[in-house]
N, C-alpha and C. Protein backbone atom coordinates (compact mmCIF):
# COMPACT_ATOMS: atom_id res chain seq x y z
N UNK A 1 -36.02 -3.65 97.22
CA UNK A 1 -35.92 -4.53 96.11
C UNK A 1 -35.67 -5.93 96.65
N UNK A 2 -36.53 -6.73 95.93
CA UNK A 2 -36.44 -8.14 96.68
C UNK A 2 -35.15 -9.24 95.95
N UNK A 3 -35.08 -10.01 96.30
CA UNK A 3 -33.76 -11.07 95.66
C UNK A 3 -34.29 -11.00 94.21
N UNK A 4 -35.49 -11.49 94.13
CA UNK A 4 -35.95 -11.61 92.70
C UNK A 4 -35.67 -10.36 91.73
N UNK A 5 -35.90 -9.23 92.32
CA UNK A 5 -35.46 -8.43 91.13
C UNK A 5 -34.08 -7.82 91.20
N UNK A 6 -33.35 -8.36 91.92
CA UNK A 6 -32.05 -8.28 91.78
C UNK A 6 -31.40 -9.12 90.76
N UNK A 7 -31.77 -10.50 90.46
CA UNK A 7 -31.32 -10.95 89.95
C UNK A 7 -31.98 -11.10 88.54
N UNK A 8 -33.03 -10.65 88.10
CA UNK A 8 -33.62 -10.11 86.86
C UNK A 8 -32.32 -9.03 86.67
N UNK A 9 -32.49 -7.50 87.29
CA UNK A 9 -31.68 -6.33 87.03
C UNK A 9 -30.43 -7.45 86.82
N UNK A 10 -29.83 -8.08 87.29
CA UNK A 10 -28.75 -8.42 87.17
C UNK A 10 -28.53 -9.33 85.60
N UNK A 11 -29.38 -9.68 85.69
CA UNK A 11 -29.40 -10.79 84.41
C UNK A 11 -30.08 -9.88 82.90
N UNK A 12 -30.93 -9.12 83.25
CA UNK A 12 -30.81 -7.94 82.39
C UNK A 12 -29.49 -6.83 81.91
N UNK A 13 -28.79 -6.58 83.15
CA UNK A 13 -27.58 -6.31 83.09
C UNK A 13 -26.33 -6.77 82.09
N UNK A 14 -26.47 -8.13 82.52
CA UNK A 14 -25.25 -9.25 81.51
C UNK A 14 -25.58 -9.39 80.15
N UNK A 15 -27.42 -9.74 80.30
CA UNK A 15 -27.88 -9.23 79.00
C UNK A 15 -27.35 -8.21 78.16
N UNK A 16 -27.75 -6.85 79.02
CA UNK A 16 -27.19 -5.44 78.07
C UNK A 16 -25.80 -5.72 77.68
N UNK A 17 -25.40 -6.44 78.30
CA UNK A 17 -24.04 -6.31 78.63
C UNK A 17 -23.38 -7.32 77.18
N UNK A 18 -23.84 -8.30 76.75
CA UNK A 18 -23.85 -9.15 76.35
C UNK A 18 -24.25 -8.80 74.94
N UNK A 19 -25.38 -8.42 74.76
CA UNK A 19 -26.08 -7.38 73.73
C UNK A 19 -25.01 -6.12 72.67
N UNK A 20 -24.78 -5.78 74.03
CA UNK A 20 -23.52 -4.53 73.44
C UNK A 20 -22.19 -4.75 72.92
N UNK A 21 -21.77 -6.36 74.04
CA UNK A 21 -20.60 -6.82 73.02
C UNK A 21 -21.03 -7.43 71.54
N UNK A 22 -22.30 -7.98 71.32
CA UNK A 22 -22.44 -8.62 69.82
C UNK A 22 -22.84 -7.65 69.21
N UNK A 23 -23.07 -6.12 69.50
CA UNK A 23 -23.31 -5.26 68.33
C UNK A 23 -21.99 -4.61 67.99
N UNK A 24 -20.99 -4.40 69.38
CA UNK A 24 -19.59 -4.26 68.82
C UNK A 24 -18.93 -4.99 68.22
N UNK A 25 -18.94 -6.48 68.29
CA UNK A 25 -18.29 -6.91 67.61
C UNK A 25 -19.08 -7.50 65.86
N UNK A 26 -20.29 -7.42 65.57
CA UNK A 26 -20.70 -6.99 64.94
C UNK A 26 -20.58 -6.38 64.03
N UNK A 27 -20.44 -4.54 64.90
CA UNK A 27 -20.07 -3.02 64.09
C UNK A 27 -18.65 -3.55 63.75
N UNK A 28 -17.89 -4.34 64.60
CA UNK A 28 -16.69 -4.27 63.73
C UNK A 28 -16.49 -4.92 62.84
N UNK A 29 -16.94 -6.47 62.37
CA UNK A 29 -17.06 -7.06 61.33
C UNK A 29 -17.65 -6.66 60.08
N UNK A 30 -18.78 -5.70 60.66
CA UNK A 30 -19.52 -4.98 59.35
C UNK A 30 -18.95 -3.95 58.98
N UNK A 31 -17.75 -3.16 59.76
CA UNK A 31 -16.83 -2.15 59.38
C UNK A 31 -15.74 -2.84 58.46
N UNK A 32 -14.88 -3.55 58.65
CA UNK A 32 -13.86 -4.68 58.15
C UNK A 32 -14.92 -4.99 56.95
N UNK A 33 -15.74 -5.60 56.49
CA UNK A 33 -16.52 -6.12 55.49
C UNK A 33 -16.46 -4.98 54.76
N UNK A 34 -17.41 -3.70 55.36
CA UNK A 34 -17.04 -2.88 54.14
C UNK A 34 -15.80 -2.01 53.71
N UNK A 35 -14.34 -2.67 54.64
CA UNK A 35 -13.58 -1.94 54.46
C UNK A 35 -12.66 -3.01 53.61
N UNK A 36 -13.30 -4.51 53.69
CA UNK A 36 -12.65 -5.18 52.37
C UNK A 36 -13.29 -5.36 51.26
N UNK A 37 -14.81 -4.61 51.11
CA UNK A 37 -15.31 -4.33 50.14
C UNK A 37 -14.90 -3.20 49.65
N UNK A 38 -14.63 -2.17 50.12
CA UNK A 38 -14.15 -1.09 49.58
C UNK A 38 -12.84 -1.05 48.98
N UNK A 39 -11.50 -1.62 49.86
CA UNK A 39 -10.70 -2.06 49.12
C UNK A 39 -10.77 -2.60 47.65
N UNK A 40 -11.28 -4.27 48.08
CA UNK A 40 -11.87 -4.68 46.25
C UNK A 40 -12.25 -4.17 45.58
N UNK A 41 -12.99 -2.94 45.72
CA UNK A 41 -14.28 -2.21 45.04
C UNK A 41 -13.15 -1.54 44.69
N UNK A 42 -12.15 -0.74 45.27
CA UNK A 42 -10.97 0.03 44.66
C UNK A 42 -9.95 -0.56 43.70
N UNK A 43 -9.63 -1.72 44.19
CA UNK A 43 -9.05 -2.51 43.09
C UNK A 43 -9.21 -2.80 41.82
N UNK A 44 -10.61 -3.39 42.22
CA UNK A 44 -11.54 -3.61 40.51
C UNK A 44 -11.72 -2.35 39.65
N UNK A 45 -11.66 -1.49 40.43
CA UNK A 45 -11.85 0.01 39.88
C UNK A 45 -10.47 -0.22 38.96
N UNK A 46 -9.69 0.08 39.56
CA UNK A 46 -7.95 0.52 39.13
C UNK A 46 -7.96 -0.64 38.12
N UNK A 47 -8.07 -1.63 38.55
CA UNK A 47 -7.83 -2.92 37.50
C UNK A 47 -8.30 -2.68 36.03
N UNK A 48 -9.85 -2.33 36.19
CA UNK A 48 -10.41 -1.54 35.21
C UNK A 48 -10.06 -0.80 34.40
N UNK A 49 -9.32 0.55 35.27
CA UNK A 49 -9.29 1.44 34.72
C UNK A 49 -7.68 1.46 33.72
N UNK A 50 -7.04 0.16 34.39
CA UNK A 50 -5.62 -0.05 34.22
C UNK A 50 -6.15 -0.90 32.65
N UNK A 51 -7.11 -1.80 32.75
CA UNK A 51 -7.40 -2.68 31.79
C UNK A 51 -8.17 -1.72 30.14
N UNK A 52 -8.75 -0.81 30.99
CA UNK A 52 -8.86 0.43 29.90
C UNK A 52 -8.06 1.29 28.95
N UNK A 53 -6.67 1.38 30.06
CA UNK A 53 -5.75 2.27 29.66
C UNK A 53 -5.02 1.68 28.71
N UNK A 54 -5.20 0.50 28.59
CA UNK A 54 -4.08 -0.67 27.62
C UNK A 54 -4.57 -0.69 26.73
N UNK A 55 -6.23 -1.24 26.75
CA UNK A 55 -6.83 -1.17 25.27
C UNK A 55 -7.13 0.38 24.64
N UNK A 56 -7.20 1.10 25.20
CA UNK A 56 -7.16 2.69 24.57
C UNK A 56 -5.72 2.39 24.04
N UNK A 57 -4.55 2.35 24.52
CA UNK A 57 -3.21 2.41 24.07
C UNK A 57 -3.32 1.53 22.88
N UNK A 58 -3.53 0.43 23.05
CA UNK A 58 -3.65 -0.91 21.81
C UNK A 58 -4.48 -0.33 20.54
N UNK A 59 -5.74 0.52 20.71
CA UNK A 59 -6.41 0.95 19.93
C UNK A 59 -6.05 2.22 18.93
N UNK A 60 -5.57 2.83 19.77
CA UNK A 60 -4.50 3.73 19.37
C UNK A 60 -3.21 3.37 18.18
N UNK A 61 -2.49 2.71 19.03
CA UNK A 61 -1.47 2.26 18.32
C UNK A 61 -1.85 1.56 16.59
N UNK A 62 -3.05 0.70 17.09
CA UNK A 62 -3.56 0.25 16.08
C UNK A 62 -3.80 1.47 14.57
N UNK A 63 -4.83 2.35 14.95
CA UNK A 63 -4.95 3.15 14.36
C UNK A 63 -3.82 4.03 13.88
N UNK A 64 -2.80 4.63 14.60
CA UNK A 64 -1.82 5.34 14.04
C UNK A 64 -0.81 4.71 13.10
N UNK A 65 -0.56 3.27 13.17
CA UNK A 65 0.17 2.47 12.07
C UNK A 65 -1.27 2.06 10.84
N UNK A 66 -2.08 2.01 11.69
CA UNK A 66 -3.27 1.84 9.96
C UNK A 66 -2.98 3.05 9.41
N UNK A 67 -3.03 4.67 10.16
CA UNK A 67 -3.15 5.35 9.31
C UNK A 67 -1.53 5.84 8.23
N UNK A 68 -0.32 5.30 9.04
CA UNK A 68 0.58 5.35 8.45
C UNK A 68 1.01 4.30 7.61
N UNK A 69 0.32 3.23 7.37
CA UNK A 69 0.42 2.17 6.63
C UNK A 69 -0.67 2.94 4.96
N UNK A 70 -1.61 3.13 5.72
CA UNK A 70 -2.53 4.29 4.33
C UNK A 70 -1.88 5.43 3.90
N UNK A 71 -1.13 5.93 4.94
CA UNK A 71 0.06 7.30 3.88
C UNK A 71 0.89 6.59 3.48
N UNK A 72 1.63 5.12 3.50
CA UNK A 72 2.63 4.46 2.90
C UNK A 72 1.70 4.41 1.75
N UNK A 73 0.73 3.85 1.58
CA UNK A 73 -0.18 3.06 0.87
C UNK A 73 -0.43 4.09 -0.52
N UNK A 74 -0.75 5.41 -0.35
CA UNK A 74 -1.26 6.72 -0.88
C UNK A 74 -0.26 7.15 -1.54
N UNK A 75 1.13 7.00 -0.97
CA UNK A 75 2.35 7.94 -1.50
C UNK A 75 2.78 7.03 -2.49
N UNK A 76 3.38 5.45 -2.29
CA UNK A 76 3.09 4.86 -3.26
C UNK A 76 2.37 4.88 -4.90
N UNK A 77 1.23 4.65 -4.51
CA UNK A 77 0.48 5.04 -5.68
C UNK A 77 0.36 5.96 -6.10
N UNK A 78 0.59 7.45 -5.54
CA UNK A 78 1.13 9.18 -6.20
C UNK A 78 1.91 8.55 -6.79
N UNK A 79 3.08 7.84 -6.40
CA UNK A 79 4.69 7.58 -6.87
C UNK A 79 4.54 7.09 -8.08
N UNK A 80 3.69 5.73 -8.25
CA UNK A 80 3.27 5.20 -9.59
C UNK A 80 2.85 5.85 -10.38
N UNK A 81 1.57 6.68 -10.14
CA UNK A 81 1.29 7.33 -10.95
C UNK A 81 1.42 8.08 -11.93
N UNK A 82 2.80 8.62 -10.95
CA UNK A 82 3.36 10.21 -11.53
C UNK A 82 4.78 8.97 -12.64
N UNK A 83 5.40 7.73 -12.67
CA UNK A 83 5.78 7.09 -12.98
C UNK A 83 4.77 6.66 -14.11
N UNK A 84 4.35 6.59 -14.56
CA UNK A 84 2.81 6.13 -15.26
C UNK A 84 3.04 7.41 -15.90
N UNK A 85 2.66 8.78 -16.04
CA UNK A 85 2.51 10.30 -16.46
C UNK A 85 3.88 9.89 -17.17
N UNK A 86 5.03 9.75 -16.58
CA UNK A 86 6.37 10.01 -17.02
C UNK A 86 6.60 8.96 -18.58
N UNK A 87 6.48 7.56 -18.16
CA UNK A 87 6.34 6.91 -18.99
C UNK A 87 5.73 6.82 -20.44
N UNK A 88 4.17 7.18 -19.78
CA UNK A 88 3.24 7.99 -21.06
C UNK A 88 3.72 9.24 -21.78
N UNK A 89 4.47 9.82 -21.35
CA UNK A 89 5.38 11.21 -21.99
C UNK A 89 6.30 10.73 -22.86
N UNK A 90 7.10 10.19 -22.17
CA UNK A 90 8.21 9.91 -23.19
C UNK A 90 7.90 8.84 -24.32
N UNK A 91 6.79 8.10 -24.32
CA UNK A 91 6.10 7.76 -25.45
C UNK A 91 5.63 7.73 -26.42
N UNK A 92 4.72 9.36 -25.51
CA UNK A 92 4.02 10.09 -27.00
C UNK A 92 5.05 11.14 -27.68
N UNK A 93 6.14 11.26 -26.54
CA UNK A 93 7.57 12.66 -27.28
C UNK A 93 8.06 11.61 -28.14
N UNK A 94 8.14 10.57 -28.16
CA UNK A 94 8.77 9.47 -29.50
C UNK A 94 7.72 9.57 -30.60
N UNK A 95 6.70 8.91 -29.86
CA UNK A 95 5.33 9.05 -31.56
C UNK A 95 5.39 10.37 -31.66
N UNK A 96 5.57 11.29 -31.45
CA UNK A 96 5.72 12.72 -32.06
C UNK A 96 6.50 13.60 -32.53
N UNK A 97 7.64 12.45 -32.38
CA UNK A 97 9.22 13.42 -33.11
C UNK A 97 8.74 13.81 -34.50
N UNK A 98 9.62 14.61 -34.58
CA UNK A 98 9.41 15.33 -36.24
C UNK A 98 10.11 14.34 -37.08
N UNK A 99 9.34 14.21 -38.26
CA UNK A 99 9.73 13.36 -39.41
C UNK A 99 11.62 12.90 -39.28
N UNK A 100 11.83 13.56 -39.73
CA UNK A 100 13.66 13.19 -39.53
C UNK A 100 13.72 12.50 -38.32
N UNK A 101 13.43 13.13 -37.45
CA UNK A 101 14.47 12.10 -35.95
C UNK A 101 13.37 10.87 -35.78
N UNK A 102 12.10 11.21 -36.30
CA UNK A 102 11.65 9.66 -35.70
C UNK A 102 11.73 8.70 -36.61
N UNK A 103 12.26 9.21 -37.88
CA UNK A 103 12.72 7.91 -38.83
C UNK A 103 14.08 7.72 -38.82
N UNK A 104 15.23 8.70 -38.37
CA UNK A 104 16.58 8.57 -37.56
C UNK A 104 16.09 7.26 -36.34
N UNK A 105 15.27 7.65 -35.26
CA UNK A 105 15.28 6.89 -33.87
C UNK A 105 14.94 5.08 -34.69
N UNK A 106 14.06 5.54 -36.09
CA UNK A 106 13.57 3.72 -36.45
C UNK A 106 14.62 3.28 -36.78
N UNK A 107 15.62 3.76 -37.77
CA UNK A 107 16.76 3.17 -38.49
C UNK A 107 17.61 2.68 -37.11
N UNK A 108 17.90 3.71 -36.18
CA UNK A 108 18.72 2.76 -34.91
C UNK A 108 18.54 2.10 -34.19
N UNK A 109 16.75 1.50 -34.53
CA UNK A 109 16.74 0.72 -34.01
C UNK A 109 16.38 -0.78 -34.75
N UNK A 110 16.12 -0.66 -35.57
CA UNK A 110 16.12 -1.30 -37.08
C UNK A 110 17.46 -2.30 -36.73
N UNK A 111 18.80 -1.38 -37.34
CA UNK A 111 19.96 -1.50 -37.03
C UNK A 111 20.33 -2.49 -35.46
N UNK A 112 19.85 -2.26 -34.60
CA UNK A 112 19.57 -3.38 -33.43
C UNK A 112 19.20 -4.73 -33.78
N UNK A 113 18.40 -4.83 -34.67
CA UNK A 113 16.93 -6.02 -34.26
C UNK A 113 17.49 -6.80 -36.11
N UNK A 114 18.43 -5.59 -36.58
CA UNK A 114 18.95 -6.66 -37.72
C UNK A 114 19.60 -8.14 -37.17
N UNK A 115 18.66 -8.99 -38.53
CA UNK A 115 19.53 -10.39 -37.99
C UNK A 115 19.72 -10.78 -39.79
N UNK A 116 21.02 -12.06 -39.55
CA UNK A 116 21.12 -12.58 -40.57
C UNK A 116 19.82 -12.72 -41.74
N UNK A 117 20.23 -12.53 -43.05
CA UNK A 117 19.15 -13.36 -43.96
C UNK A 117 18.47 -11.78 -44.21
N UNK A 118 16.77 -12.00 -45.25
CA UNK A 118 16.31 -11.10 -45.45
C UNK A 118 15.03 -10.92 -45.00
N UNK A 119 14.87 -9.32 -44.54
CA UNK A 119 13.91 -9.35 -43.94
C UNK A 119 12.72 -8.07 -44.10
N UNK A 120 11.83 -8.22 -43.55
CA UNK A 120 10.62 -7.59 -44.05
C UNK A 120 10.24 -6.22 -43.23
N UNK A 121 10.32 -4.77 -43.80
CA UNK A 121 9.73 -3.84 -42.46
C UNK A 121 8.10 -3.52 -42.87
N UNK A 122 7.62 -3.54 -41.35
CA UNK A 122 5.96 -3.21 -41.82
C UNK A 122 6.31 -1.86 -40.67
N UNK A 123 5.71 -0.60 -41.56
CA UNK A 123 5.05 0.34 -40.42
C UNK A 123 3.80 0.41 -41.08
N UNK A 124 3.17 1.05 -39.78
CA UNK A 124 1.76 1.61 -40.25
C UNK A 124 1.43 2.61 -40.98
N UNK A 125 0.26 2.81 -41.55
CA UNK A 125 -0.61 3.34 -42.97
C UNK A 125 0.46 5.11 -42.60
N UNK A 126 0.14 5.29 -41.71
CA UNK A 126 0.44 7.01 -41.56
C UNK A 126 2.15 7.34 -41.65
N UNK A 127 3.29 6.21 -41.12
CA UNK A 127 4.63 6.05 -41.62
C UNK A 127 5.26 5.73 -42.93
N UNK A 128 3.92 4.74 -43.49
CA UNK A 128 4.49 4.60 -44.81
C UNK A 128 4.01 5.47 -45.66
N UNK A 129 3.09 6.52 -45.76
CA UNK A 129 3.16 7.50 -46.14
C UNK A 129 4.29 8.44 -46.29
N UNK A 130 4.47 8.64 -45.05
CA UNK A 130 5.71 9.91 -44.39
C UNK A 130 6.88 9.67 -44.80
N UNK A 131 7.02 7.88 -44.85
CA UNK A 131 8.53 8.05 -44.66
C UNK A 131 9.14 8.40 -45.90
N UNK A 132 10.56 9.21 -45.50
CA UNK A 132 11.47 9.59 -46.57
C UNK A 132 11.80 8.76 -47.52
N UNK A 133 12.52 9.44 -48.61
CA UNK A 133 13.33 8.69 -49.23
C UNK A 133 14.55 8.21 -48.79
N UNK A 134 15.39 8.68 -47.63
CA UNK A 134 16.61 8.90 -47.35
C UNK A 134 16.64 7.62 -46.45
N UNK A 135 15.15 7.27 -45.97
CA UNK A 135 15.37 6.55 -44.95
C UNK A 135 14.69 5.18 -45.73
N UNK A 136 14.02 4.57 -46.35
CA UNK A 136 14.01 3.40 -47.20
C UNK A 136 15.78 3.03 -47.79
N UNK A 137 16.32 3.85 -48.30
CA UNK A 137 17.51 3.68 -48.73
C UNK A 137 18.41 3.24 -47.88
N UNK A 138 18.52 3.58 -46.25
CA UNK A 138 19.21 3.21 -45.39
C UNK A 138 18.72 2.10 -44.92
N UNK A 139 17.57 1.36 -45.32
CA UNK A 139 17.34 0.41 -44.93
C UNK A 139 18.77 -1.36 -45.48
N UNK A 140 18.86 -0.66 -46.39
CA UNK A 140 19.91 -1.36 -47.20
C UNK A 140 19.06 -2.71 -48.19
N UNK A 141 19.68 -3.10 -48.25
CA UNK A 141 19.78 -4.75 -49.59
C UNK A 141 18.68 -5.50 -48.91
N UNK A 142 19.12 -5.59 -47.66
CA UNK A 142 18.62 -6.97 -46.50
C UNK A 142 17.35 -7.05 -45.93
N UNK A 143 17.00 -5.53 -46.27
CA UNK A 143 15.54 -5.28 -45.39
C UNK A 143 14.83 -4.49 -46.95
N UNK A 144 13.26 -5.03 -46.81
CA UNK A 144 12.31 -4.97 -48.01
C UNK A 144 11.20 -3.62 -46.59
N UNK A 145 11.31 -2.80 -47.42
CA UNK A 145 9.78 -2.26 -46.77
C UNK A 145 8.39 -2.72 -47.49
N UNK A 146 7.38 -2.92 -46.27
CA UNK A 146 6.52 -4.05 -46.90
C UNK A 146 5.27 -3.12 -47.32
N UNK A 147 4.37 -3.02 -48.76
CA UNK A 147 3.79 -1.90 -49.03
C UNK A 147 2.36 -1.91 -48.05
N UNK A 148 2.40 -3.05 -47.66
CA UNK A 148 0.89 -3.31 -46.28
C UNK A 148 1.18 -2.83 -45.07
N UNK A 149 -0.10 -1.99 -44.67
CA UNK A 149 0.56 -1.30 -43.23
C UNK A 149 0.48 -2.36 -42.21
N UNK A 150 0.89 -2.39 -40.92
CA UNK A 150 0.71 -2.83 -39.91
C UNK A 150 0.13 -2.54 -39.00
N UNK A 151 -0.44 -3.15 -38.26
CA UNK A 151 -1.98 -2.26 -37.18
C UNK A 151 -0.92 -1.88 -35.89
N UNK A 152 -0.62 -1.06 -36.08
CA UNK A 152 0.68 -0.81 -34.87
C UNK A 152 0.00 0.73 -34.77
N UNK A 153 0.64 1.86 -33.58
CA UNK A 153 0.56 2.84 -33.73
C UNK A 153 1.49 3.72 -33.98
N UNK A 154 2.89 2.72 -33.64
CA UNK A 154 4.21 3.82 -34.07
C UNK A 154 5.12 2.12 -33.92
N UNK A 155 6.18 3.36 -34.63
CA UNK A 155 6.86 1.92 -34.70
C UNK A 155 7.04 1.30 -35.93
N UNK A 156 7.41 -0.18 -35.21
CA UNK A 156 8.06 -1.21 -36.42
C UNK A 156 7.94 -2.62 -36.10
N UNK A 157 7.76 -3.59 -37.17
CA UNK A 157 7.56 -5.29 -36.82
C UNK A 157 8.24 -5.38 -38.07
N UNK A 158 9.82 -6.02 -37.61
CA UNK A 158 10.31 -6.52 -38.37
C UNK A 158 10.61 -8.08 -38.70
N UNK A 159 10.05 -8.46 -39.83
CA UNK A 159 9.62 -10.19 -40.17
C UNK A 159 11.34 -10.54 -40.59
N UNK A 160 11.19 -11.88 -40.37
CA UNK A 160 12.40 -12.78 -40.61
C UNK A 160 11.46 -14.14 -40.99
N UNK A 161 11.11 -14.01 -41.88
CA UNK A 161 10.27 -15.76 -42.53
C UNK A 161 9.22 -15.44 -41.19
N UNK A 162 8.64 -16.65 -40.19
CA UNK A 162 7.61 -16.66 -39.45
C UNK A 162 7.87 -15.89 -38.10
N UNK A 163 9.21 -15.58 -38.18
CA UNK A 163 9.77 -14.75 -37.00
C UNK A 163 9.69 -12.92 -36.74
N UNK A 164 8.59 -12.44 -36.66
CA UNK A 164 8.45 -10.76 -36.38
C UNK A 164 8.98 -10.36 -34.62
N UNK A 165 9.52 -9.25 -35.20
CA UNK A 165 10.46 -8.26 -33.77
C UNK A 165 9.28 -7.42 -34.18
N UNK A 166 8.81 -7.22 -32.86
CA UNK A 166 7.76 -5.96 -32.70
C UNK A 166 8.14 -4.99 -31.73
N UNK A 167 8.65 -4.05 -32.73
CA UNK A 167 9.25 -3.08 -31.95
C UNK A 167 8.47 -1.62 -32.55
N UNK A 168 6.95 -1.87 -32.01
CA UNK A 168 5.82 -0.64 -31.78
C UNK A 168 6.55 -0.17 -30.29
N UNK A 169 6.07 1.20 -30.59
CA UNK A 169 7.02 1.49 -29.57
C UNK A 169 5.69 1.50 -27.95
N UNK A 170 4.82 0.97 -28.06
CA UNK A 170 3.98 0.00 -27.07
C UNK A 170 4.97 -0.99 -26.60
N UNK A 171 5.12 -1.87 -27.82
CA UNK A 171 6.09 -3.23 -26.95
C UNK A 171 7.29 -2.91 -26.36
N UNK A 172 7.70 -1.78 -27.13
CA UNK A 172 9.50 -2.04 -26.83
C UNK A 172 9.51 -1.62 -25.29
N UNK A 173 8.07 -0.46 -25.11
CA UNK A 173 8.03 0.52 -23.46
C UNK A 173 7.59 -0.93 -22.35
N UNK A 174 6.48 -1.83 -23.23
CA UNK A 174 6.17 -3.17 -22.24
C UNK A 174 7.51 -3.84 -21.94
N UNK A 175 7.95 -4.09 -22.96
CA UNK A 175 9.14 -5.43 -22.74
C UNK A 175 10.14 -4.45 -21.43
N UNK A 176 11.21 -3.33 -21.80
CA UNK A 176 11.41 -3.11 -20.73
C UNK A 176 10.56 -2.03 -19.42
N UNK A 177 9.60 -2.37 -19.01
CA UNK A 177 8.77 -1.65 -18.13
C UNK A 177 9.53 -1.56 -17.02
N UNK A 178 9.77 -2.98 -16.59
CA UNK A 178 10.83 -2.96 -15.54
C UNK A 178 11.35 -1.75 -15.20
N UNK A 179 12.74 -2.12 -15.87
CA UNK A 179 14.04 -1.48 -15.96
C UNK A 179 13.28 0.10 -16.30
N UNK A 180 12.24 0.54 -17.27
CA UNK A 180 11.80 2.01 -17.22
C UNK A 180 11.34 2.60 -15.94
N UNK A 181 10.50 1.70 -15.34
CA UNK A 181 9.66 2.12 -14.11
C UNK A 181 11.23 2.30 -12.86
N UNK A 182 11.94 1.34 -12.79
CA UNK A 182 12.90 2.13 -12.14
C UNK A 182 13.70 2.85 -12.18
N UNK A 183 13.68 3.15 -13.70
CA UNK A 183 14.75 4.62 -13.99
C UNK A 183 13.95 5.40 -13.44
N UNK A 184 12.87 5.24 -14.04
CA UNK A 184 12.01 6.78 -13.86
C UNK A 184 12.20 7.34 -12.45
N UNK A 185 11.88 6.04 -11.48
CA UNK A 185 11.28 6.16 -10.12
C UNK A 185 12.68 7.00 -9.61
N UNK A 186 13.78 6.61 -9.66
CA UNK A 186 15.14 7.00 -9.30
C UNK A 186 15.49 8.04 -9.62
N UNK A 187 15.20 8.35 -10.95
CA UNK A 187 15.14 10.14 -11.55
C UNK A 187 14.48 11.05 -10.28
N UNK A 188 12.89 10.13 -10.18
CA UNK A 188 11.88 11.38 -9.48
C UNK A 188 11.93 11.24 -8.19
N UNK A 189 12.27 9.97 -7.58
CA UNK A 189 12.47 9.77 -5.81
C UNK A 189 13.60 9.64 -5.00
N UNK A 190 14.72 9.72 -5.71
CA UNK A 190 16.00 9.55 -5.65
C UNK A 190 17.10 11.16 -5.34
C-alpha cells in the first residue's frame, strides 16, 4: 500500500469516524425530541383528559340541580293544586249547605258587614226563592231584602246608599285567598 492510500484509508477512516459521531449524536437528539414529544403528547393528553373530567363534572352538576330545581318546580305546583281542589271544596260545601245552615252561615255574616243606617240585601233568583221565613225576620228593621235578584252565585251584596259589601261567597274566598291558601297549605304540608 502506497502513502497515497494510506492516507485516503485514513481520511476515510476519520470520515467513518466522523459520520458515526453525527448519526449518534443525531440518534440522540432525535431520541430526546421524541422523548419531549412524547412527554407533551402525554401531558396534553392528561390536560385533556383532566379538562374533560371538569366539564363532565360541571355538566353533571348542572343537570342534577336542573333536575332538582324541576322536582322543586313539580311538587310545588301538586302543592297548589291540591290547595286549589281544597279551596274549591270548601266553597261548593258552603253553596251547598242545606237550607237552614246556609241561611244560618248568611245571617252571621250579614251580622258582620252590618253598618250604621239602612240597608239593602240582594241574593240571587234561586235564594230568594228558598229563603225562609225565619231568616228575613232576623234580618231585623235595618236591613230591607231587595225583591231583584243579584247576578251572584251564592251569597250576598249588601247596599248602604252607593256603597255594596259583596259578600258572594266568590269574593269573600278572593278577598281572603291569602290567608286561605296558607291555612290550607299548613293543614296539608305542615
Amino acid at each position: 500500500m502506497s502513502g497515497l492510500e494510506k492516507i485516503i484509508d485514513r481520511l476515510n477512516e476519520e470520515n467513518d469516524a466522523q459520520c458515526a459521531e453525527i448519526l449518534a449524536q443525531a440518534s440522540e437528539k432525535a431520541e430526546a425530541i421524541i422523548r419531549n414529544a412524547q412527554e407533551d403528547g402525554n401531558k396534553l393528553i392528561g390536560d385533556a383528559a383532566e379538562e374533560a373530567r371538569r366539564k363532565a363534572d360541571a355538566i353533571r352538576s348542572r343537570a342534577v340541580s336542573q333536575g332538582a330545581m324541576n322536582e322543586r318546580r313539580q311538587m310545588l305546583a301538586t302543592r297548589v293544586g291540591m290547595i286549589e281542589e281544597v279551596l274549591a271544596e270548601a266553597r261548593q260545601r258552603l253553596h251547598d249547605l242545606p237550607d237552614d245552615q246556609y241561611f244560618e252561615t248568611l245571617l252571621t255574616l250579614i251580622d258582620r258587614q252590618r253598618r250604621p243606617g239602612k240597608g239593602v240585601l240582594l241574593l240571587n233568583a234561586r235564594d230568594l226563592q228558598r229563603a225562609p221565613q225565619a231568616f228575613v225576620s232576623k234580618l231585623g228593621e235595618d236591613i230591607a231584602l231587595s225583591p231583584s235578584p243579584a247576578e251572584i252565585e251564592d251569597g250576598f251584596i249588601l247596599k248602604y246608599g252607593d256603597i255594596e259589601l259583596n259578600n258572594s261567597f266568590r269574593a269573600l274566598f278572593l278577598a281572603a285567598d291569602e290567608d286561605l291558601r296558607a291555612k290550607a297549605g299548613a293543614l296539608l304540608f305542615d
